[in-house]
PDB file of N, CA and C in Angstrom:
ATOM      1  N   UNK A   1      18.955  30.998 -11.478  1.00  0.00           N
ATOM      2  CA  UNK A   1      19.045  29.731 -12.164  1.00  0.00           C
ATOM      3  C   UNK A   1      18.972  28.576 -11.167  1.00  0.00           C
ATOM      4  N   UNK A   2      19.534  28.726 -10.361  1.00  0.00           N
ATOM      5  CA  UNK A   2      19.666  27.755  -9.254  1.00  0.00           C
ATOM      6  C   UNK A   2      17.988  27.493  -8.155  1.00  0.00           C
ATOM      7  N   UNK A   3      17.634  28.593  -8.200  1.00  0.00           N
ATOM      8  CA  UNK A   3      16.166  27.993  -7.828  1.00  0.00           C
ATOM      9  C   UNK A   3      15.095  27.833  -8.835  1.00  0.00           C
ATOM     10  N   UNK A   4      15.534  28.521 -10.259  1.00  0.00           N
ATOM     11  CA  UNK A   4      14.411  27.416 -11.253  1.00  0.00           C
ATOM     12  C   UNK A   4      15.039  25.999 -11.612  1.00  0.00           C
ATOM     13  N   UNK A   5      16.210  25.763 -10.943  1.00  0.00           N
ATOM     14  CA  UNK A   5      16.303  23.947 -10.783  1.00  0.00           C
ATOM     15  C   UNK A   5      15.979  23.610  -9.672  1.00  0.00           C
ATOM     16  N   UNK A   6      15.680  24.122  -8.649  1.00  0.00           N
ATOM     17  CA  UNK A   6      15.413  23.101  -7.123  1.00  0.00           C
ATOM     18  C   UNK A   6      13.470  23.195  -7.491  1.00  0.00           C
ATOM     19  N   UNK A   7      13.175  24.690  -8.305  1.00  0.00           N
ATOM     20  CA  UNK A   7      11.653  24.555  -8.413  1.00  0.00           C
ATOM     21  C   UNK A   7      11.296  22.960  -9.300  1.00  0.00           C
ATOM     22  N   UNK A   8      12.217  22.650 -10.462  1.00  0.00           N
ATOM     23  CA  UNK A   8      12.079  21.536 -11.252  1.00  0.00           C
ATOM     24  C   UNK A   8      11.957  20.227 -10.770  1.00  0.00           C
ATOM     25  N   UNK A   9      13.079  20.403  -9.990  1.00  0.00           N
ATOM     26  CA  UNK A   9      13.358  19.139  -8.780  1.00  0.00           C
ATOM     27  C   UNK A   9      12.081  19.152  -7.798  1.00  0.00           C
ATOM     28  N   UNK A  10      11.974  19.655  -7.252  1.00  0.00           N
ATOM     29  CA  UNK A  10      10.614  19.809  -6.859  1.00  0.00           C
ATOM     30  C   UNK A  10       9.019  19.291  -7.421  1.00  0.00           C
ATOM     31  N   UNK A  11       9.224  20.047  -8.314  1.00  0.00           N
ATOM     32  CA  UNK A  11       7.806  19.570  -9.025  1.00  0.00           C
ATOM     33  C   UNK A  11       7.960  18.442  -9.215  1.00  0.00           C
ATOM     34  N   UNK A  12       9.060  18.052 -10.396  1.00  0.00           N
ATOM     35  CA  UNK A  12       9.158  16.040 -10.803  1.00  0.00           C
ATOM     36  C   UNK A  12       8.826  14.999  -9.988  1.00  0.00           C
ATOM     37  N   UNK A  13       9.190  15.680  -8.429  1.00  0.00           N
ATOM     38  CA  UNK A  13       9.073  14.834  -7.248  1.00  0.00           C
ATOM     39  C   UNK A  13       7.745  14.873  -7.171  1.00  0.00           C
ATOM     40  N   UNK A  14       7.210  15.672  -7.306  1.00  0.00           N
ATOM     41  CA  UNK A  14       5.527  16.035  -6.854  1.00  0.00           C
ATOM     42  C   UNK A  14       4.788  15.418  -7.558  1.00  0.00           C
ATOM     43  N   UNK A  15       5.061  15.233  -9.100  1.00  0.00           N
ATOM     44  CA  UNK A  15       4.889  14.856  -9.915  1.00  0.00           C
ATOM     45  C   UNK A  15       4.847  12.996  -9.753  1.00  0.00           C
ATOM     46  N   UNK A  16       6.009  12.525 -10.003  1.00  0.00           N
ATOM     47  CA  UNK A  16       6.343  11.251  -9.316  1.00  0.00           C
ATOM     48  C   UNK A  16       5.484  10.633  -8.219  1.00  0.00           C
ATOM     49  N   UNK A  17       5.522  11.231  -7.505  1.00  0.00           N
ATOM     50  CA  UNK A  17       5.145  11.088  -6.111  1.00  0.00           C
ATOM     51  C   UNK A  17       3.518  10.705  -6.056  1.00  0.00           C
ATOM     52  N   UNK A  18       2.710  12.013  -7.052  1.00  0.00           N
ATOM     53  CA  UNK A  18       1.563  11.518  -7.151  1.00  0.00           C
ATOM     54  C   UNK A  18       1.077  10.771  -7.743  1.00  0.00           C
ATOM     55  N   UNK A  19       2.140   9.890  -9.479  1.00  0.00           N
ATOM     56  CA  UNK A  19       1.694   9.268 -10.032  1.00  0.00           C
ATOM     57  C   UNK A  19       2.452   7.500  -9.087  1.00  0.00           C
ATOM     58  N   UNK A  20       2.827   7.507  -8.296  1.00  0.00           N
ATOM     59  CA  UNK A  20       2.796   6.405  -7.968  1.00  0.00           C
ATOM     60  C   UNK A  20       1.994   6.257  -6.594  1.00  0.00           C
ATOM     61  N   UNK A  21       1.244   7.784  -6.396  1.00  0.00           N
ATOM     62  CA  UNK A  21      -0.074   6.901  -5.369  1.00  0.00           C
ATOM     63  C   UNK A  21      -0.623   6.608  -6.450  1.00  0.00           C
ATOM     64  N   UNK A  22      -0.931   7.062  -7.279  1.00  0.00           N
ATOM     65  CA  UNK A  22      -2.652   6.745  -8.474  1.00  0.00           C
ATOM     66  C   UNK A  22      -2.079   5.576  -9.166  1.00  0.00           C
ATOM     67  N   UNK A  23      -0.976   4.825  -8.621  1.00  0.00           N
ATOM     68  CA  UNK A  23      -0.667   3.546  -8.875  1.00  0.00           C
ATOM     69  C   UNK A  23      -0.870   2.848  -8.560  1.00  0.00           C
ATOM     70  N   UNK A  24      -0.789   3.022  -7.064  1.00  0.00           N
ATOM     71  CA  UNK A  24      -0.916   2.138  -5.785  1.00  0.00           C
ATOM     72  C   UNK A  24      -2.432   2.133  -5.070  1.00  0.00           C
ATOM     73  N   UNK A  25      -3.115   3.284  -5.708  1.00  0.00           N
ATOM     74  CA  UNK A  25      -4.624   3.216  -5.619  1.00  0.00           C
ATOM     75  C   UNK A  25      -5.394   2.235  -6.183  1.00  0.00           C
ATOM     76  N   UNK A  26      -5.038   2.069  -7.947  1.00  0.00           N
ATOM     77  CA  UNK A  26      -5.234   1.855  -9.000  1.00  0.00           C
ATOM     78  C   UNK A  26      -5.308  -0.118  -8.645  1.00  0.00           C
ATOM     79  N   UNK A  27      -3.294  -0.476  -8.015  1.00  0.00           N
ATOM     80  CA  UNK A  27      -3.357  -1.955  -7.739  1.00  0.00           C
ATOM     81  C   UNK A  27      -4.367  -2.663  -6.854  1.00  0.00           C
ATOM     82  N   UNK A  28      -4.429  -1.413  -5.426  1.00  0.00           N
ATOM     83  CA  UNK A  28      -5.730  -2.029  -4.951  1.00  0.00           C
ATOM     84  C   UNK A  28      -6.405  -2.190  -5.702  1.00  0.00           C
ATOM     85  N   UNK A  29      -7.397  -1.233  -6.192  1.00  0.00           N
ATOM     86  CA  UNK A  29      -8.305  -2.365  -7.100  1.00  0.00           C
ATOM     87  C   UNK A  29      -8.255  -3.600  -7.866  1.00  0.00           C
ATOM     88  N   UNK A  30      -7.664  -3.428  -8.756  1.00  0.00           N
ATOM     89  CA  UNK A  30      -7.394  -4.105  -9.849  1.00  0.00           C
ATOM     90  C   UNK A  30      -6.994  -5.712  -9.248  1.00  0.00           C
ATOM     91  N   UNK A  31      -6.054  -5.484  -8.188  1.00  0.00           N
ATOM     92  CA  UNK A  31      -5.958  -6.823  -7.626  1.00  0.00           C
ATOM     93  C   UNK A  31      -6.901  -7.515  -7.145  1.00  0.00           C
ATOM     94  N   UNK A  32      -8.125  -6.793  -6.595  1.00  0.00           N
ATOM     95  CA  UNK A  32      -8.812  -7.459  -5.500  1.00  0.00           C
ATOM     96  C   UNK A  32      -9.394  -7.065  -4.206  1.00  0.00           C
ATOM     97  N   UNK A  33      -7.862  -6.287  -3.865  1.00  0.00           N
ATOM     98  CA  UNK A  33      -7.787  -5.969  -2.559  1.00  0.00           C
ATOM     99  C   UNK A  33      -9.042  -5.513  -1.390  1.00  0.00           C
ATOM    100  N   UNK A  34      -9.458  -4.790  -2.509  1.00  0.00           N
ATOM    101  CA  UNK A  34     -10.902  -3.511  -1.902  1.00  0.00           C
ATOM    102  C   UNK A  34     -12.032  -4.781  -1.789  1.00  0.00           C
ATOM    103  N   UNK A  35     -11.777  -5.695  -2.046  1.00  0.00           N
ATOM    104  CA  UNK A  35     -12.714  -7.255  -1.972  1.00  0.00           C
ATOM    105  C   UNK A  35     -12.971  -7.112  -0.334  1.00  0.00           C
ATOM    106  N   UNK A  36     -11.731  -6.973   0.275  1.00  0.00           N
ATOM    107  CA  UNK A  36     -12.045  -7.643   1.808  1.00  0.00           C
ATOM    108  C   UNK A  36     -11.916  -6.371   2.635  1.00  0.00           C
ATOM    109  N   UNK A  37     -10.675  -5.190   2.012  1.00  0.00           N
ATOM    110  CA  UNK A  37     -10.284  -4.194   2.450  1.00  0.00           C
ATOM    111  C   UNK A  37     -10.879  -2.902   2.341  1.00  0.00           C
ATOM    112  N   UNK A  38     -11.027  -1.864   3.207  1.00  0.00           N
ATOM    113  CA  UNK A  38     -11.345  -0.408   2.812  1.00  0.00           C
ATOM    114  C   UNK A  38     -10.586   0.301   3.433  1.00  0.00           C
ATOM    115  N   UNK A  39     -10.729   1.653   3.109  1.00  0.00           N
ATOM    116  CA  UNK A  39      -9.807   3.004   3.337  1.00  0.00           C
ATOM    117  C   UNK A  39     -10.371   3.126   4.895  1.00  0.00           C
ATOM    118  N   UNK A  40     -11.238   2.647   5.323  1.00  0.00           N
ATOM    119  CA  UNK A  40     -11.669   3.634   6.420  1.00  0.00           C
ATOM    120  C   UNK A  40     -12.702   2.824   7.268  1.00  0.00           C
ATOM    121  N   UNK A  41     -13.318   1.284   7.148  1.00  0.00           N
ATOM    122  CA  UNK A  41     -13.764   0.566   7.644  1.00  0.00           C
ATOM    123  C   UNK A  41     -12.762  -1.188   7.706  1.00  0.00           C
ATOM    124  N   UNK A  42     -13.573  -1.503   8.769  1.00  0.00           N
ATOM    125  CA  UNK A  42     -13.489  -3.083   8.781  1.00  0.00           C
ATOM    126  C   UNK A  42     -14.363  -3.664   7.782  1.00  0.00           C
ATOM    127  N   UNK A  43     -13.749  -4.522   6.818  1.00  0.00           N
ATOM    128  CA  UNK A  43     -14.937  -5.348   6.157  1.00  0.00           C
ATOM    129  C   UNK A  43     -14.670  -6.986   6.555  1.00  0.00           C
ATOM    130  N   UNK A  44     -13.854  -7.582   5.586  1.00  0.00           N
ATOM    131  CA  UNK A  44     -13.524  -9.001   5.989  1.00  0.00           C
ATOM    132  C   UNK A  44     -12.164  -8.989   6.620  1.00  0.00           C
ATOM    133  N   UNK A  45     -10.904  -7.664   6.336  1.00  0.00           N
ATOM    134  CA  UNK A  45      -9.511  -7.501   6.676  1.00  0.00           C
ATOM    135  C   UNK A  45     -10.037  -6.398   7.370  1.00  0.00           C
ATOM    136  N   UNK A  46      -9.050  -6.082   8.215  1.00  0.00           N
ATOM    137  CA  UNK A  46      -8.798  -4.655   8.819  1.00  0.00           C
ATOM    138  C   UNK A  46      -8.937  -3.577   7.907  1.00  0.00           C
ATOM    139  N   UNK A  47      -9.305  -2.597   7.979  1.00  0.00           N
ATOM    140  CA  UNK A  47      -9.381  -1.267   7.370  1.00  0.00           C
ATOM    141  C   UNK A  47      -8.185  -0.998   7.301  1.00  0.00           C
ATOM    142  N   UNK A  48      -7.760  -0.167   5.480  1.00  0.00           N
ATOM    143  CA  UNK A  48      -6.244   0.279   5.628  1.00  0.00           C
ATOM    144  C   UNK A  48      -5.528   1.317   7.275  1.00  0.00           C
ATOM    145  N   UNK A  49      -6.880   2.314   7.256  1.00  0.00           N
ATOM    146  CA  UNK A  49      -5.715   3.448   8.066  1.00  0.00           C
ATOM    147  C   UNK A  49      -5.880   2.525   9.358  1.00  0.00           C
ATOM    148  N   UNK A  50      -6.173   1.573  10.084  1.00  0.00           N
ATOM    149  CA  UNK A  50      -5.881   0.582  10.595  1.00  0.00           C
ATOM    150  C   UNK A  50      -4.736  -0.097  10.959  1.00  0.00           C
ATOM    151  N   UNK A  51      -4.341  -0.152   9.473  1.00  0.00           N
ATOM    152  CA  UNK A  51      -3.422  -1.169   9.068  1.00  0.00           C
ATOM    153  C   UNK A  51      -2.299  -0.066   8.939  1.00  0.00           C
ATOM    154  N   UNK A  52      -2.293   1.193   8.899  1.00  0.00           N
ATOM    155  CA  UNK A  52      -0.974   2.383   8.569  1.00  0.00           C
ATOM    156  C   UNK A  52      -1.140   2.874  10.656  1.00  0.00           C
ATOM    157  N   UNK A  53      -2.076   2.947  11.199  1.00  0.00           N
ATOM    158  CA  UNK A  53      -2.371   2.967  12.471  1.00  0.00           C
ATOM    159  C   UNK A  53      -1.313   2.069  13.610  1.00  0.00           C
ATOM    160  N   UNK A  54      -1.624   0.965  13.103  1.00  0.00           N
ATOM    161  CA  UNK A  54      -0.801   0.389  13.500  1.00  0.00           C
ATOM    162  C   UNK A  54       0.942   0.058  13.633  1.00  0.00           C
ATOM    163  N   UNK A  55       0.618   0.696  12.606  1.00  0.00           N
ATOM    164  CA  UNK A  55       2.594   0.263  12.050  1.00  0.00           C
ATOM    165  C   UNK A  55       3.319   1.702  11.623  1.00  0.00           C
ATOM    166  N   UNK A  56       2.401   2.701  12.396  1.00  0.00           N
ATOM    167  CA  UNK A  56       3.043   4.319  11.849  1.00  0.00           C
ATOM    168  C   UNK A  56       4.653   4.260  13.062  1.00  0.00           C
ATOM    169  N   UNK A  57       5.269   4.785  12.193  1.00  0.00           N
ATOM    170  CA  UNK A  57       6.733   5.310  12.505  1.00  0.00           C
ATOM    171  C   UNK A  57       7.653   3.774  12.246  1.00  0.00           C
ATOM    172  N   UNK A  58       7.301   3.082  11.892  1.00  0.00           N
ATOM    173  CA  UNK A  58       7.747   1.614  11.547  1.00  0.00           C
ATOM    174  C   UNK A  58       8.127   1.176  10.306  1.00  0.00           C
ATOM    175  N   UNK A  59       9.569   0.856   9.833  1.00  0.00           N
ATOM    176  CA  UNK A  59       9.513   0.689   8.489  1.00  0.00           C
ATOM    177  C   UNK A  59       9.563  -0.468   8.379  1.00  0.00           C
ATOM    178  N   UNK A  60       7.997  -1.116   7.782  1.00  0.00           N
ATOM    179  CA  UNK A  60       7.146  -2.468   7.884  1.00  0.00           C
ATOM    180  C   UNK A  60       7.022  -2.825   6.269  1.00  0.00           C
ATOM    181  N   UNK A  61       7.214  -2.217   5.326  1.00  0.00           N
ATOM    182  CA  UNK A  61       7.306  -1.973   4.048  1.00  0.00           C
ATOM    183  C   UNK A  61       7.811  -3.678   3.515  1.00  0.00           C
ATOM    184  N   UNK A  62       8.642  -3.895   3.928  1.00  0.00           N
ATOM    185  CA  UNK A  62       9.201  -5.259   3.507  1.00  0.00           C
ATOM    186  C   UNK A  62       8.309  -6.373   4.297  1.00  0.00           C
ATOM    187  N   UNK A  63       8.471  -6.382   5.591  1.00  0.00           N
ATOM    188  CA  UNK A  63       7.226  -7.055   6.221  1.00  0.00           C
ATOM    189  C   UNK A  63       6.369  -7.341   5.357  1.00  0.00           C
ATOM    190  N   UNK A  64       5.186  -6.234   5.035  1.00  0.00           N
ATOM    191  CA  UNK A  64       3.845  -6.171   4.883  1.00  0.00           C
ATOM    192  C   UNK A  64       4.125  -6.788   3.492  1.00  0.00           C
ATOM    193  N   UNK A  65       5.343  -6.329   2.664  1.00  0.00           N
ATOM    194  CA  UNK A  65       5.253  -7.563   0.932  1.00  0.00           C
ATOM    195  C   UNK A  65       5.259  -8.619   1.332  1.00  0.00           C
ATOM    196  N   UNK A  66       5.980  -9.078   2.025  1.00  0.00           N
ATOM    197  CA  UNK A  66       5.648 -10.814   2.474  1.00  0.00           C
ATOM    198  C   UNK A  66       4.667 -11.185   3.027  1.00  0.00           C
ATOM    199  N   UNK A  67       4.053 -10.559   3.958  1.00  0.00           N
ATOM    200  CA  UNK A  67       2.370 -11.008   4.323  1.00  0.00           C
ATOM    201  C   UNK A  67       1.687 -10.849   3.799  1.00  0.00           C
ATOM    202  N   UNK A  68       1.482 -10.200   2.378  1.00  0.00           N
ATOM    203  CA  UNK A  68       0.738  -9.978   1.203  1.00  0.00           C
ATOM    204  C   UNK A  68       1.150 -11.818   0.756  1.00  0.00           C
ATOM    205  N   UNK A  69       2.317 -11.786   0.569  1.00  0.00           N
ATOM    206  CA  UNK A  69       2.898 -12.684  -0.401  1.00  0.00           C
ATOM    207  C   UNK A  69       2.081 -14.188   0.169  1.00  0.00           C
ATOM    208  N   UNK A  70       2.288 -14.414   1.561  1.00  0.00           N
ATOM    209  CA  UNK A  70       2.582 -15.512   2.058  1.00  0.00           C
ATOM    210  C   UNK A  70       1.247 -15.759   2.564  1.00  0.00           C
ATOM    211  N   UNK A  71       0.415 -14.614   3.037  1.00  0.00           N
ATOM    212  CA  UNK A  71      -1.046 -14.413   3.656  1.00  0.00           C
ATOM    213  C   UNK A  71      -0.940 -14.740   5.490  1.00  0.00           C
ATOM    214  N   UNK A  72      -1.635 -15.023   5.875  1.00  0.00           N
ATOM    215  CA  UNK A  72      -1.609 -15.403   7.716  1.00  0.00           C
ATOM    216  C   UNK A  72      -2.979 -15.329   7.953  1.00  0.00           C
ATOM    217  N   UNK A  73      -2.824 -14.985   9.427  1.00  0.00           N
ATOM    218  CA  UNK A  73      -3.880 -14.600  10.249  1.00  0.00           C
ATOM    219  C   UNK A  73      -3.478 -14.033  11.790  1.00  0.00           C
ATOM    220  N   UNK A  74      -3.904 -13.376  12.525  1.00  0.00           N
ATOM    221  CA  UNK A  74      -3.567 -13.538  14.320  1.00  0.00           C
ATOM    222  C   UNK A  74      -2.816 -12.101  14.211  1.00  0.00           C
ATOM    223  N   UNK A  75      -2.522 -11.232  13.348  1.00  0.00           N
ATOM    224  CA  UNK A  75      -2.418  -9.447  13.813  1.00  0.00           C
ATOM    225  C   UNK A  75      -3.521  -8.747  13.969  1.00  0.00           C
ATOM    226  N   UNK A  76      -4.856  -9.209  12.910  1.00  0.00           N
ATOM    227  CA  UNK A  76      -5.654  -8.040  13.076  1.00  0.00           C
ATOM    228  C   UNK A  76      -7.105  -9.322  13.474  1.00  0.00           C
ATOM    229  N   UNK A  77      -6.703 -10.118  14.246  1.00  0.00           N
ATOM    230  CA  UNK A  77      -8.112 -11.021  14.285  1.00  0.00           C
ATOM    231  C   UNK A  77      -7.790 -12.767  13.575  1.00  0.00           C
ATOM    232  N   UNK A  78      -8.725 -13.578  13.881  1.00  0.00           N
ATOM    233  CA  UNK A  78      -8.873 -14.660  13.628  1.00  0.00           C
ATOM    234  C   UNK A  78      -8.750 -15.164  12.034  1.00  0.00           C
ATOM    235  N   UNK A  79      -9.676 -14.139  11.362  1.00  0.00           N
ATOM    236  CA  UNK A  79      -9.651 -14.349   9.933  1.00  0.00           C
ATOM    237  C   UNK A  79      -8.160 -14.508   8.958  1.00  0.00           C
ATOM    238  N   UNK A  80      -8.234 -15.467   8.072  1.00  0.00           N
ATOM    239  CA  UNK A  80      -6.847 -15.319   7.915  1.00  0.00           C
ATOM    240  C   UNK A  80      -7.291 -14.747   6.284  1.00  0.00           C
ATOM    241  N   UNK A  81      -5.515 -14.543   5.767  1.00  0.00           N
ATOM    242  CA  UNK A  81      -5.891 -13.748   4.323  1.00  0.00           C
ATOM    243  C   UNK A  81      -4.964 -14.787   3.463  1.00  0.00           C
ATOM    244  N   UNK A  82      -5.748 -14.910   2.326  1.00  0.00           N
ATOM    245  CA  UNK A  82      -4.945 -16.331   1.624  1.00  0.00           C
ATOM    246  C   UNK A  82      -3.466 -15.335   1.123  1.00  0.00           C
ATOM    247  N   UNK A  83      -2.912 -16.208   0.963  1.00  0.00           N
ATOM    248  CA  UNK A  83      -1.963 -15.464  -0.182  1.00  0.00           C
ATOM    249  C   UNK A  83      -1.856 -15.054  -1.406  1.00  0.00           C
ATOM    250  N   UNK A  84      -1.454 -14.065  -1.989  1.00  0.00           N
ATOM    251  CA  UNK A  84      -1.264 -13.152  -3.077  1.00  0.00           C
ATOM    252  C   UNK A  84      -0.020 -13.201  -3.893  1.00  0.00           C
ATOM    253  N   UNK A  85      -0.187 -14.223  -4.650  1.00  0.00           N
ATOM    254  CA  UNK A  85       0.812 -14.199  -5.199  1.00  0.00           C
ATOM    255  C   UNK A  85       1.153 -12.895  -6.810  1.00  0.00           C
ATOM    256  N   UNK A  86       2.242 -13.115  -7.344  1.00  0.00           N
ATOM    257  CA  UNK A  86       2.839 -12.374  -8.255  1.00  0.00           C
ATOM    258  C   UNK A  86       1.819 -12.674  -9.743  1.00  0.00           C
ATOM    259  N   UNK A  87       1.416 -13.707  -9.786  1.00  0.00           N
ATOM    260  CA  UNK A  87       0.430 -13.713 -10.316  1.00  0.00           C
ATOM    261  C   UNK A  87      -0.836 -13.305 -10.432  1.00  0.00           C
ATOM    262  N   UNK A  88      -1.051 -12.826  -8.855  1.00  0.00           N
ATOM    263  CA  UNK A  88      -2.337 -11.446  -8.566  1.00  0.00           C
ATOM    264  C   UNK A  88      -1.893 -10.262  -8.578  1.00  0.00           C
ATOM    265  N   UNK A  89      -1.054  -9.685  -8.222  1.00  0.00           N
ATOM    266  CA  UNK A  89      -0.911  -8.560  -7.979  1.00  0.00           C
ATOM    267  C   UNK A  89       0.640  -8.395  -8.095  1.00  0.00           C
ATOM    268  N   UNK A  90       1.539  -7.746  -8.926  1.00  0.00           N
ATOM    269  CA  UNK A  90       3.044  -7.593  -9.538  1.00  0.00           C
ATOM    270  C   UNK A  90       4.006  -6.917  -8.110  1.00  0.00           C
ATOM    271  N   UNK A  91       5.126  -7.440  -8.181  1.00  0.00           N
ATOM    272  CA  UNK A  91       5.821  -6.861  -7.254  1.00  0.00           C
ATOM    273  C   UNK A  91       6.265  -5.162  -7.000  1.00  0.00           C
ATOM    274  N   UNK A  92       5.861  -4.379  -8.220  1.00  0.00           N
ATOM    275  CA  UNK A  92       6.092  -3.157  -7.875  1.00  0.00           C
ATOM    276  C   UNK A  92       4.408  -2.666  -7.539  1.00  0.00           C
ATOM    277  N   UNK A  93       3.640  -3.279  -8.196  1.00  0.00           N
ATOM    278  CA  UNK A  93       2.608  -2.557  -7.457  1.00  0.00           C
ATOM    279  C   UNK A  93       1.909  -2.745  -6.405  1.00  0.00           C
ATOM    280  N   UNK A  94       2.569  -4.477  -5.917  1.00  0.00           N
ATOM    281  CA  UNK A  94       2.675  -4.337  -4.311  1.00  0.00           C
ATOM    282  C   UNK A  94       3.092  -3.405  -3.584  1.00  0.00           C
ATOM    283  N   UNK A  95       4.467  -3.009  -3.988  1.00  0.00           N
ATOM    284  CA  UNK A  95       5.373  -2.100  -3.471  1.00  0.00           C
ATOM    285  C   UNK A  95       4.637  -0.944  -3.430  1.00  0.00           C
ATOM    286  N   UNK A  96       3.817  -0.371  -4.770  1.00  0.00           N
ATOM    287  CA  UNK A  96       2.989   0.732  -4.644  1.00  0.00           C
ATOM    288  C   UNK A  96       1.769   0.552  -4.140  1.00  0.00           C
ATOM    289  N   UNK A  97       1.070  -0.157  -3.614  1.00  0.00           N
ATOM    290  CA  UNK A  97      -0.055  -0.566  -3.053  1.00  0.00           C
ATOM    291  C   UNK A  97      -0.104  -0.468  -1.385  1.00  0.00           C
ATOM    292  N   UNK A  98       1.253  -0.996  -0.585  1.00  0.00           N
ATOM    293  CA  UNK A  98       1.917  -0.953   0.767  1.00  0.00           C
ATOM    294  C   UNK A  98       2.052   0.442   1.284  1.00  0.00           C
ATOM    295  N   UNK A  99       2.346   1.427  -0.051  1.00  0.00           N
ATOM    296  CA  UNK A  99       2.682   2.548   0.300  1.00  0.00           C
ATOM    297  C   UNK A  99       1.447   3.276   0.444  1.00  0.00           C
ATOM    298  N   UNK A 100       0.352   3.277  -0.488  1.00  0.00           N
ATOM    299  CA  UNK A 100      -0.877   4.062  -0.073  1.00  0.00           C
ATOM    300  C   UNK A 100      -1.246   3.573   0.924  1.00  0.00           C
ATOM    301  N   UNK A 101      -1.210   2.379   1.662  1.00  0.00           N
ATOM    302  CA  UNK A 101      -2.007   1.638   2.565  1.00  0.00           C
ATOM    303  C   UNK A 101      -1.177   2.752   4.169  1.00  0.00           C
ATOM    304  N   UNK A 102      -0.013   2.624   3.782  1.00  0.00           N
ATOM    305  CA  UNK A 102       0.843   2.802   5.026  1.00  0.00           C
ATOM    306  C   UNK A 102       0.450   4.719   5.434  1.00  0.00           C
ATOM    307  N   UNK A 103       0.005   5.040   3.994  1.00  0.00           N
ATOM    308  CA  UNK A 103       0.204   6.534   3.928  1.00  0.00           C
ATOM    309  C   UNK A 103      -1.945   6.801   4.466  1.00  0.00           C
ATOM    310  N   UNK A 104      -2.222   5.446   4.863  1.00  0.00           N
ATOM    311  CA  UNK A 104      -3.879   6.114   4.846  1.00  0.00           C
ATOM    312  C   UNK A 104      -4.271   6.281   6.162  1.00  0.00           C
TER     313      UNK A 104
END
């Protein structure tokens, strides 16, 4: 009994887990993002695994919502990125959006 509940626990997580990448996949688009950004090149922003390259073993998670939020320029180059507000893109699927980025 006790390991067809850790198997349950398990799966839900797995479960979970994958429906909030295909969330955070999903916000990139939908926001915009893939406008300037890609999985695996430079276009107008840094390439995500770039951007997870940079900041691996770092918990930047809160960071990176506010430089979404606020926009800049001068980490990955000259170009700057306007800001994104809550009106583009919702605060949890920022939250889920940071996480595929960080995980690419």
């Amino acid at each position: 009994m006790k390991s067809l509940l850790s198997a349950a626990v398990i799966a839900a997580f797995a479960l979970t887990s994958g429906a909030a990448f295909a969330d955070g996949e999903a916000a990139l688009t939908k926001s915009g993002c893939m406008a300037c950004h890609a999985k695996d090149k430079k276009l107008v922003g840094p390439a995500f695994k770039d951007i997870a390259a940079k900041y691996k073993g770092q918990d930047v998670a809160a960071k990176l919502f506010e430089k979404v939020r606020k926009g800049g320029s001068g980490v990955f180059g000259p170009i700057p990125m306007s800001p994104n507000g809550a009106d583009k893109i919702g605060d949890g699927d920022l939250k889920d959006a940071i996480a595929v980025i960080l995980k690419s």
